[in-house]
Structures are given as C-alpha cells and as structure tokens.
Protein backbone atom coordinates (compact mmCIF):
# COMPACT_ATOMS: atom_id res chain seq x y z
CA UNK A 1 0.00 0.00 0.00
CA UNK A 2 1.16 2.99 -0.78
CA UNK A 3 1.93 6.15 1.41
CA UNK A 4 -1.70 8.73 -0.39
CA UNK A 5 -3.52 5.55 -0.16
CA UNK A 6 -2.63 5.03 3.65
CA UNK A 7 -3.22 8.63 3.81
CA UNK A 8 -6.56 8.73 2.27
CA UNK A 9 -7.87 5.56 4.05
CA UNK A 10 -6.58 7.00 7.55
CA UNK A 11 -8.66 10.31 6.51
CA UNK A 12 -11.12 8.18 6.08
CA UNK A 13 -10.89 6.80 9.31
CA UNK A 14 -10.48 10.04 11.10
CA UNK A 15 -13.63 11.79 9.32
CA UNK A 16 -15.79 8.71 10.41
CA UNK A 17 -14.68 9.34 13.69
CA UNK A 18 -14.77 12.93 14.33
CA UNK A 19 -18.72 12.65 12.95
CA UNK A 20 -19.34 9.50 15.56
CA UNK A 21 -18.21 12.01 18.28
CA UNK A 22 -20.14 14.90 16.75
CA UNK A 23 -23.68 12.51 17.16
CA UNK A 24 -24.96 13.56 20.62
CA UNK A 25 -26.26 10.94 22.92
CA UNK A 26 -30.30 10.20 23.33
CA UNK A 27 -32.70 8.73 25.35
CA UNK A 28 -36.33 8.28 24.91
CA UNK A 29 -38.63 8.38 27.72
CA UNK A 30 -42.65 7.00 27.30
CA UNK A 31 -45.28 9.50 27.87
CA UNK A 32 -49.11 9.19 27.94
CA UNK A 33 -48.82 11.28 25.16
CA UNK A 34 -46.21 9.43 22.58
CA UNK A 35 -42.27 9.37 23.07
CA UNK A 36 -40.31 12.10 24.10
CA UNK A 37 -36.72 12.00 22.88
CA UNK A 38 -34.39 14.11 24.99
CA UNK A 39 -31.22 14.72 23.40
CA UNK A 40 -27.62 15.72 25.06
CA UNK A 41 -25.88 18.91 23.12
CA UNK A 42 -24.07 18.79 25.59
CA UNK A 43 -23.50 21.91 28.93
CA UNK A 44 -26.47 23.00 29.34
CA UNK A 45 -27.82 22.81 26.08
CA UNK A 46 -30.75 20.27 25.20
CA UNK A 47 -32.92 19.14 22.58
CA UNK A 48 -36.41 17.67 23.03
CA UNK A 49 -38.61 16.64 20.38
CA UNK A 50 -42.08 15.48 21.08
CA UNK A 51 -45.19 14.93 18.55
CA UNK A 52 -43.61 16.59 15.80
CA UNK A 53 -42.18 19.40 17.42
CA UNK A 54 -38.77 20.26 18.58
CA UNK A 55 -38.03 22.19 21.48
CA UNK A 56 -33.87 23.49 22.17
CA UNK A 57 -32.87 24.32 25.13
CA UNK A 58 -29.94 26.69 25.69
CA UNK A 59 -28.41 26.01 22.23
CA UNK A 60 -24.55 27.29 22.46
CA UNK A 61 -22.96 27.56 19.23
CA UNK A 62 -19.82 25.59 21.38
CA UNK A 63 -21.61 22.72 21.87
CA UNK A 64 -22.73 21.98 18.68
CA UNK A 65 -22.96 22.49 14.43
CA UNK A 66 -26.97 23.80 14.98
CA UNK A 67 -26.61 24.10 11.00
CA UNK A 68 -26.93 20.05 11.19
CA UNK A 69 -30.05 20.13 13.87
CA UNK A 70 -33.42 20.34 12.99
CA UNK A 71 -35.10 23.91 13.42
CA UNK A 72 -36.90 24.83 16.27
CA UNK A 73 -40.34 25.40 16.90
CA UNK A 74 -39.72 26.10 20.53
CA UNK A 75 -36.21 27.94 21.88
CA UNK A 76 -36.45 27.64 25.81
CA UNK A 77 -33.61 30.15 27.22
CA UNK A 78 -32.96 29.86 31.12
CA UNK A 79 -31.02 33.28 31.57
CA UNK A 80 -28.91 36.03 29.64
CA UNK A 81 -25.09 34.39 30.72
CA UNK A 82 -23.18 33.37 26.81
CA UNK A 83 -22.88 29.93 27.13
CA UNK A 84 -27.22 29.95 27.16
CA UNK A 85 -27.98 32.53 25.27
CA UNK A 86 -25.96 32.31 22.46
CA UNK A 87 -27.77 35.00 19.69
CA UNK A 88 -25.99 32.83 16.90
CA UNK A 89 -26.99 29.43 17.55
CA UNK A 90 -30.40 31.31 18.28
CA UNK A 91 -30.35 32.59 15.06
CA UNK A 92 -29.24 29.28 13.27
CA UNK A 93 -32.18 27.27 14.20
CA UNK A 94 -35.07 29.70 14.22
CA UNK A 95 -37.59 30.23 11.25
CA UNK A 96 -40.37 32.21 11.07
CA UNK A 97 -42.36 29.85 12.62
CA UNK A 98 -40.05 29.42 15.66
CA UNK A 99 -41.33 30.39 19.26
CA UNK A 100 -38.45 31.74 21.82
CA UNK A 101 -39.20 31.73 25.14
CA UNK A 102 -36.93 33.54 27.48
CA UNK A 103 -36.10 36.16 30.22
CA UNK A 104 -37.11 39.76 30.42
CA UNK A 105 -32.96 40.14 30.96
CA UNK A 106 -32.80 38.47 27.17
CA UNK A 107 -35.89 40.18 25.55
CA UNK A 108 -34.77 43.14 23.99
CA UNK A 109 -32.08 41.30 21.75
CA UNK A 110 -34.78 38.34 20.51
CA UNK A 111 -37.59 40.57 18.55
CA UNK A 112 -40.77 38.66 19.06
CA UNK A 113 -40.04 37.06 21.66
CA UNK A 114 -42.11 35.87 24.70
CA UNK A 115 -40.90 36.43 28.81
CA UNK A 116 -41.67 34.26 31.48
CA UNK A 117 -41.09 35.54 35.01
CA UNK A 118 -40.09 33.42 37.97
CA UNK A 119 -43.39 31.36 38.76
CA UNK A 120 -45.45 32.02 35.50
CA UNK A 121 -47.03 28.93 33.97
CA UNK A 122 -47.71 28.88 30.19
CA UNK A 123 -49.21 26.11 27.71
CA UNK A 124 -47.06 26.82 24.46
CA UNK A 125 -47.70 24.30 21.52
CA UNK A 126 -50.27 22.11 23.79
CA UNK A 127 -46.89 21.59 26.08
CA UNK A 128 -47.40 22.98 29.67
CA UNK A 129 -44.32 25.56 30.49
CA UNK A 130 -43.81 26.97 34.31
CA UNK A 131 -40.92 29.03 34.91
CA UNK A 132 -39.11 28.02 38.25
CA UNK A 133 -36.75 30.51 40.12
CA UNK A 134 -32.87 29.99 39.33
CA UNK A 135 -30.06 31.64 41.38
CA UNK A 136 -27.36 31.34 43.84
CA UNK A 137 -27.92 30.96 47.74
CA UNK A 138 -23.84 30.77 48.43
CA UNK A 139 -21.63 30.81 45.29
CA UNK A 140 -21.03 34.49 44.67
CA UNK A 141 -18.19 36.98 42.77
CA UNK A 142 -15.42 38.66 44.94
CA UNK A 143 -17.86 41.75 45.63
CA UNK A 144 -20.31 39.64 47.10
CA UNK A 145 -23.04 39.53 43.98
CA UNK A 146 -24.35 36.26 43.41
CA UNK A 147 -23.36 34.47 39.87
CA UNK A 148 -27.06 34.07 39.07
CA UNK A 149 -29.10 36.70 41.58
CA UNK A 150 -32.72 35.79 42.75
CA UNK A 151 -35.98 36.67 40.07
CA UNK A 152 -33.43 37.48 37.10
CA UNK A 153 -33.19 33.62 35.61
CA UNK A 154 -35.51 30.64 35.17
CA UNK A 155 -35.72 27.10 35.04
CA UNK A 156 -38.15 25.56 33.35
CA UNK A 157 -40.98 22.45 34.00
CA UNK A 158 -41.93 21.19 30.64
CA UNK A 159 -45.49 18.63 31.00
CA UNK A 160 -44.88 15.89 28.22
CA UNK A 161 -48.14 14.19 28.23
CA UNK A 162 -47.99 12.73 31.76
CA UNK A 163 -44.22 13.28 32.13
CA UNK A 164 -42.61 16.19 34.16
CA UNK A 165 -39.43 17.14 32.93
CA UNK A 166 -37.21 19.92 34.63
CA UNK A 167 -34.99 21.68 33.41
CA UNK A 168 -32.87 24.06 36.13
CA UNK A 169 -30.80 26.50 34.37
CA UNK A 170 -28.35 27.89 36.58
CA UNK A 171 -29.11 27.43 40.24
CA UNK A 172 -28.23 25.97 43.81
CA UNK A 173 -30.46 24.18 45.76
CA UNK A 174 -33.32 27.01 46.19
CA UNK A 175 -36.65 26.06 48.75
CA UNK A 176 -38.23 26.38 45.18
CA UNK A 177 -36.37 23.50 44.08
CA UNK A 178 -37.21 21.45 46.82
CA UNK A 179 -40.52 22.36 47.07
CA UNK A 180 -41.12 20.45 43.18
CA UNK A 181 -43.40 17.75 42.89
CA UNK A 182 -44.19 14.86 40.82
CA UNK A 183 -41.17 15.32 38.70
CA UNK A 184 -40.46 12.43 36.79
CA UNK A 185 -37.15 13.69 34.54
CA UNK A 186 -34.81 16.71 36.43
CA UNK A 187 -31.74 18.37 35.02
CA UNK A 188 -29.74 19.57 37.74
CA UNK A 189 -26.28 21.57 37.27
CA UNK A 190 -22.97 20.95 38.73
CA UNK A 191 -20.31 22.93 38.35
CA UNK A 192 -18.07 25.69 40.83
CA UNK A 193 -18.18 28.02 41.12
CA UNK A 194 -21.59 29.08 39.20
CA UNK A 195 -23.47 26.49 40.61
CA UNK A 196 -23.67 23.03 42.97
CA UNK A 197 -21.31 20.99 44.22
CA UNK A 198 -22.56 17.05 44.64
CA UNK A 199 -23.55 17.60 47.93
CA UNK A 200 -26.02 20.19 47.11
CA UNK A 201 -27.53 18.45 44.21
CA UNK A 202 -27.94 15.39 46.22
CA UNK A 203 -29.09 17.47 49.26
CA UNK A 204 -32.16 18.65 46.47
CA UNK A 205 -32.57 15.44 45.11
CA UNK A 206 -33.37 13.59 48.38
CA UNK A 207 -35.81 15.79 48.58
CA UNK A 208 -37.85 16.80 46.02
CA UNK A 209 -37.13 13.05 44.61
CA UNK A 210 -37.10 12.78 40.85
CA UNK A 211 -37.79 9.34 39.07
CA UNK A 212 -34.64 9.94 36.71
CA UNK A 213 -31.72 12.65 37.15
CA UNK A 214 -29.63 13.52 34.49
CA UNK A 215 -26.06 15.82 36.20
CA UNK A 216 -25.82 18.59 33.51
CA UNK A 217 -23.50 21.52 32.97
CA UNK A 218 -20.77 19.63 35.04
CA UNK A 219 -17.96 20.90 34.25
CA UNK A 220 -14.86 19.31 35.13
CA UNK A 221 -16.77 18.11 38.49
CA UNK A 222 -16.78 14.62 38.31
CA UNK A 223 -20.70 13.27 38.14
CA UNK A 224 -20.01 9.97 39.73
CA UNK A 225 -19.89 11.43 42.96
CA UNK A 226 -23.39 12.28 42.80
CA UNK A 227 -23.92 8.50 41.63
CA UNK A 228 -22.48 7.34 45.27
CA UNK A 229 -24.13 9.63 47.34
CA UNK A 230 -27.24 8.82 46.01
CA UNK A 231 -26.64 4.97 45.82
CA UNK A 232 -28.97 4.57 49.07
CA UNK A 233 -31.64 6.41 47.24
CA UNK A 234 -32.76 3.80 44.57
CA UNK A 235 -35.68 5.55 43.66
CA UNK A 236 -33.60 7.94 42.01
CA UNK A 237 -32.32 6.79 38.73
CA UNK A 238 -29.18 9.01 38.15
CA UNK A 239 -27.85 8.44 34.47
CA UNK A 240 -24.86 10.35 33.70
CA UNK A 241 -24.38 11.33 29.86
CA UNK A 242 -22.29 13.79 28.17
CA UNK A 243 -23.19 17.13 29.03
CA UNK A 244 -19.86 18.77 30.16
C-alpha cells in the first residue's frame, strides 16, 4: 500500500470518527402522550422533540454544528449568561415559525419574543411551560453579587403528556427547588463556582425526589460522585451522559 492511499484511508478513518463524536447521545422516555426523545448537546444545552415538534434548550454555538439540527419550533432560554444565550446558535435554528421563550434580561435582543417571570405557567404548543426561580444561595463573585441573583433567571418544567421534565438552568439548591413535585425527569447543574457541588444536588434530590436525574453543565466536576451519594436512594435513577 502505498503512502496517499494510507493517507486517504486513515482520513477516512479520522472523518468517520470525528462525525461519531459529533452525534450527541439520546434517550427516549414514554409519555401518555407518545415518546419524548431528549437529546444531550451537551452543557447545558438540550434538545427535546415530542409529537412533531422540537423544542432546544440553551443552544450554544460551542456545543454543537446547529446548522446540522433540525429547526426549532420552541427555543427555551434559562437566563442572559453566553454559554445559554448564544444570539448565533439562536439565530441558526429559528424560522419564522419558531417560538423563543426567554427572560425579560434576554428580551430586547430576541424581537418577538415571549418572557416568562419566575413562577409564570404557560401552555405553548399544547406543552405545559412553568418558569421556576434559578439563582445562587452561596456561590457568589469577589464583591459579594451572586453568579445568578434571585428573580433574574428561570428554570423551566416542561409537561410531556404525563411526564414532568425539569430543566434548572443555573441554580443551587433554592426552597423552590425542593418544594417540586411529581417530577419524573430533572436536570440539575454541577459545576463551581456558578453552581452546585454534589452535595447540594444530592441534598435537592433527596428531597424533592425525581424518578430519573440527568447531572448537567458539570464541568470538570466529576458526576459519579453524585452516583455514590445517592446509591442509598434507589428511587432515584441518576444516568450520567455527556453534558460537560
């Protein structure tokens, strides 16, 4: 074999590869209502899609070639911070058809837009939306300001037929996290110093209790910590995917 030949099949090789790592991982999770495929992106960037529609969460131009996604009909945005409100990727998958739902911090750079304040419910596309507080209780910048401060961000509960599914954007473990019920899917971050350690996502989880929790926006924190501190708490499913 010769050397362009070698070449050419270890291109090959390489291309194959670089687009296996570029597929992010899925699950699919059985509603009353058909099957709800969640998709990793990977930080805190998601991608539901559910009856027809698709729904993405956070998209961040970083995470992802959006020019290869399918187009939104929904754009969910937690808060104004780059790596979730990324105008570009925005921009890639929205047609005039898309819906963006976001914060009144985001609003004036997304014409047409729609805000959702901290405890406002909304049924967008026959899918049930309420907007759950996200912020810091201890994390907070050298002059004392919280990374995410109280009423400014959102996470978000998204009703999938009979299935639950929340999102948390940037938070800690808030009395309004705790307070959740019935959620079947959550999405809790974990990463310093923006947003919970193990302990604290743990310390939520026991509480509030979701069927299935996915770690997100983790960082360089390692997620199977959170797998052994929950280990006594079968009831909780923790399933840890890509979504540094």
């Amino acid at each position: 074999m010769n050397i362009v030949s070698l070449m050419a099949i270890l291109s090959i090789g390489l291309t194959g590869s670089v687009l296996a790592q570029e597929q992010p991982q899925s699950d699919v999770l059985p509603t009353s209502a058909g099957d709800l495929e969640m998709t990793f992106i990977g930080h805190g960037s998601l991608m539901f899609t559910f009856n027809g529609k698709v729904i993405h969460v956070d998209p961040w131009s970083r995470q992802a070639d959006y020019a290869k996604l399918p187009k939104a009909d929904l754009i969910m945005i937690t808060h104004e911070h780059p790596d979730h409100f990324d105008l570009a990727a925005i921009k890639t998958i929205r047609s005039t058809n898309t819906l963006v739902v976001l914060t009144a911090a985001c609003s004036e750079d997304v014409r047409g837009s729609l805000v959702m304040k901290n405890g406002e419910a909304k049924t967008v596309m026959g899918i049930r939306i309420e907007a759950v507080p996200a912020y810091n209780l201890v994390h907070k910048r050298a002059d004392g300001t919280p990374y995410h401060q109280k009423g400014v961000g959102n996470g978000y509960i998204f009703t999938f037929g009979d299935k639950r599914i929340y999102v948390a954007g940037d938070t800690e473990n808030t009395p309004e996290m705790k307070a959740l019920k019935g959620i079947d899917v959550a999405f809790l971050p974990m990463n310093l110093p923006y947003t919970m350690i193990p302990e604290m996502v743990a310390d939520a989880a026991k509480v509030f209790m979701p069927k299935i929790l996915y770690p997100y926006h983790y960082g360089d924190t390692d997620p199977r910590k959170l797998v052994e501190m929950l280990k006594a708490t079968p009831q909780i499913d923790v399933r840890i995917r890509k979504l540094k």
